[in-house]
C-alpha atoms as a PDB file:
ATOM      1  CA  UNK A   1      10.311  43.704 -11.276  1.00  0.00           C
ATOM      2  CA  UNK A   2      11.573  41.764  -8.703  1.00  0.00           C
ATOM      3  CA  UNK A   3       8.984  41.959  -6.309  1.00  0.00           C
ATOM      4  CA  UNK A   4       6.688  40.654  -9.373  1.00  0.00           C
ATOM      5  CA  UNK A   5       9.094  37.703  -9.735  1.00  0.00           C
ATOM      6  CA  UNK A   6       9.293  36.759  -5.725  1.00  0.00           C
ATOM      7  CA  UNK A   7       5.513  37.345  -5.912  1.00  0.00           C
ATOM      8  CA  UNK A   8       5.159  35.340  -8.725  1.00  0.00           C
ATOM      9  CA  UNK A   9       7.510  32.471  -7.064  1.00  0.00           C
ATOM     10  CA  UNK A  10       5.819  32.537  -3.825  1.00  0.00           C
ATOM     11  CA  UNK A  11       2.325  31.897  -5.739  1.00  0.00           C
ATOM     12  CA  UNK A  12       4.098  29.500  -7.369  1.00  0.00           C
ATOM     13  CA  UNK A  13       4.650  27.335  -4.184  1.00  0.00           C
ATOM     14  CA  UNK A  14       1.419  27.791  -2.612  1.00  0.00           C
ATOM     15  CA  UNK A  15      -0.420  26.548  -5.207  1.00  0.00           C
ATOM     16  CA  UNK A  16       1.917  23.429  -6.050  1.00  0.00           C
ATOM     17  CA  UNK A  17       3.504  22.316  -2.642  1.00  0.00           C
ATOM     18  CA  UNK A  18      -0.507  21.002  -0.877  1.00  0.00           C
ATOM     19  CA  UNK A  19      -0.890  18.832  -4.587  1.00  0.00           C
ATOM     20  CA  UNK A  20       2.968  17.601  -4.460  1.00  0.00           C
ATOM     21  CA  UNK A  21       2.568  16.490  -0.695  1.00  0.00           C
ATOM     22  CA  UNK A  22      -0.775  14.466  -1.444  1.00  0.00           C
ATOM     23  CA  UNK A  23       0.772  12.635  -3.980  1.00  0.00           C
ATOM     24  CA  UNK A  24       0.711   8.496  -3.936  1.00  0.00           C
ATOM     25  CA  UNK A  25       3.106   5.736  -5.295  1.00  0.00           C
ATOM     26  CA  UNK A  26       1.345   4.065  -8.300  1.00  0.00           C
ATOM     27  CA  UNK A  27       0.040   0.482  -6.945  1.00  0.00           C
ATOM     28  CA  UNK A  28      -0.270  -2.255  -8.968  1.00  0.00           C
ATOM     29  CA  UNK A  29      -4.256  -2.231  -8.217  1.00  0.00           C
ATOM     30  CA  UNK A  30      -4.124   1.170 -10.567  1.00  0.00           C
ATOM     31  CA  UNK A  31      -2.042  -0.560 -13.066  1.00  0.00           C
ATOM     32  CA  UNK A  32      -4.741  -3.618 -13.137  1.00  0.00           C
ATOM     33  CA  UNK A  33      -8.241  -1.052 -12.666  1.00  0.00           C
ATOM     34  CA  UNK A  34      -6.584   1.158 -15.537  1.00  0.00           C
ATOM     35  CA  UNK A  35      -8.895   1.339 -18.819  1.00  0.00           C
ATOM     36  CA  UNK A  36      -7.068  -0.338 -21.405  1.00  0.00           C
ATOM     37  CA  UNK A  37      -7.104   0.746 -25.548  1.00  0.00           C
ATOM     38  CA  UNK A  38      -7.186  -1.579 -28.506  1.00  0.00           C
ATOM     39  CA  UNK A  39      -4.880  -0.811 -31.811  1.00  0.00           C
ATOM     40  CA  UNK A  40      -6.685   1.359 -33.832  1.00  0.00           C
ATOM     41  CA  UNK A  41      -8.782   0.470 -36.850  1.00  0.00           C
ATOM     42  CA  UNK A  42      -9.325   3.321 -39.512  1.00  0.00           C
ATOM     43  CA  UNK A  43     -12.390   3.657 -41.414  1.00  0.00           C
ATOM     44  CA  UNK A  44     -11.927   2.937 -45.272  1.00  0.00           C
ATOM     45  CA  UNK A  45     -11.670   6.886 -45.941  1.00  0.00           C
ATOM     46  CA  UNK A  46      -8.921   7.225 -43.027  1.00  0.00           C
ATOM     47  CA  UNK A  47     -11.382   9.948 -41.750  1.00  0.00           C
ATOM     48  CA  UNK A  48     -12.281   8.022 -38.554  1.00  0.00           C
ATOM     49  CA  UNK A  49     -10.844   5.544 -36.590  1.00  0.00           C
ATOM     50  CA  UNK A  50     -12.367   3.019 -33.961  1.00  0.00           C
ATOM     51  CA  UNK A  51     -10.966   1.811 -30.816  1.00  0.00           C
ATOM     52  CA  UNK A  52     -12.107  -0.502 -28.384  1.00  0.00           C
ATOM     53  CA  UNK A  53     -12.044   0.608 -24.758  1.00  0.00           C
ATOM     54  CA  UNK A  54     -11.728  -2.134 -22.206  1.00  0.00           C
ATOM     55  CA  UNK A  55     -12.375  -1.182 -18.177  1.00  0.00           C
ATOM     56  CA  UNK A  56     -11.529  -4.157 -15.850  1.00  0.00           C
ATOM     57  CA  UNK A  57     -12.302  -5.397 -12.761  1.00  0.00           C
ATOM     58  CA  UNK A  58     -10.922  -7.924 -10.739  1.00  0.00           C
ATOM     59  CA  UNK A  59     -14.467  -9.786 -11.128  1.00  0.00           C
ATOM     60  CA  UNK A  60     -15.331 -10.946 -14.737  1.00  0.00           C
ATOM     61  CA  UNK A  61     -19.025 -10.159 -14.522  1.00  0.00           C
ATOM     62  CA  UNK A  62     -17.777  -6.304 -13.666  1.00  0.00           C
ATOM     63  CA  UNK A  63     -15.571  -5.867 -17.099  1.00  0.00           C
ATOM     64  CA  UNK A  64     -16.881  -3.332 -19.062  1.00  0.00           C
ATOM     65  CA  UNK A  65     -15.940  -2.579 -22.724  1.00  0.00           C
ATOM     66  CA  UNK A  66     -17.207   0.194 -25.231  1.00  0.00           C
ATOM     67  CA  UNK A  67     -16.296   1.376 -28.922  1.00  0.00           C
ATOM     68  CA  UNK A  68     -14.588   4.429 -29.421  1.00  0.00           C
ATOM     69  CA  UNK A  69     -15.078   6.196 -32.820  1.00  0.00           C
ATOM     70  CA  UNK A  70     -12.851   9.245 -32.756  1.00  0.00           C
ATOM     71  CA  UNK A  71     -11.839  11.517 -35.863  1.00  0.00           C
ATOM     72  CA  UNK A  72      -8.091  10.298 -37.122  1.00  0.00           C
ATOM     73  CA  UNK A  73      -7.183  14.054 -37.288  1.00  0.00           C
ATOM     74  CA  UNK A  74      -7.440  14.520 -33.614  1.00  0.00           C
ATOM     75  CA  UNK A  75     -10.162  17.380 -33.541  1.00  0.00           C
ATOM     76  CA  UNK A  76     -12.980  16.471 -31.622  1.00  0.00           C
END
């Protein structure tokens, strides 16, 4: 049992410890380049809902923008 849990452990570490070191400080370029979500609109039924999916860029000509329609119960 213990052998399990110090293999377990050790597995554990391997796997996590190369994904924690590579990790980066958020900048504010990936605040500003992050797609952004309009409120919600539900259809009249409540069944579906449609959202509006906005992906700057720092030039206007590069924006892009599509409509979401996604089931309001969460299931895809």
């Amino acid at each position: 049992m213990l052998r399990t849990t110090i293999a377990a452990c050790i597995l554990t570490l391997a796997t996590t410890w190369p994904a924690a070191a590579q990790q980066q400080a958020i900048t504010h370029e990936d605040v500003w380049l992050s797609k952004r979500l309009s409120a919600p609109v539900l259809s009249p039924d409540g069944t579906w809902a449609a959202v509006q999916v906005t992906e700057p860029a720092y030039a206007e000509t590069g924006q892009t923008s599509d409509l979401w329609l996604v089931a309001s119960d969460g299931l895809p």
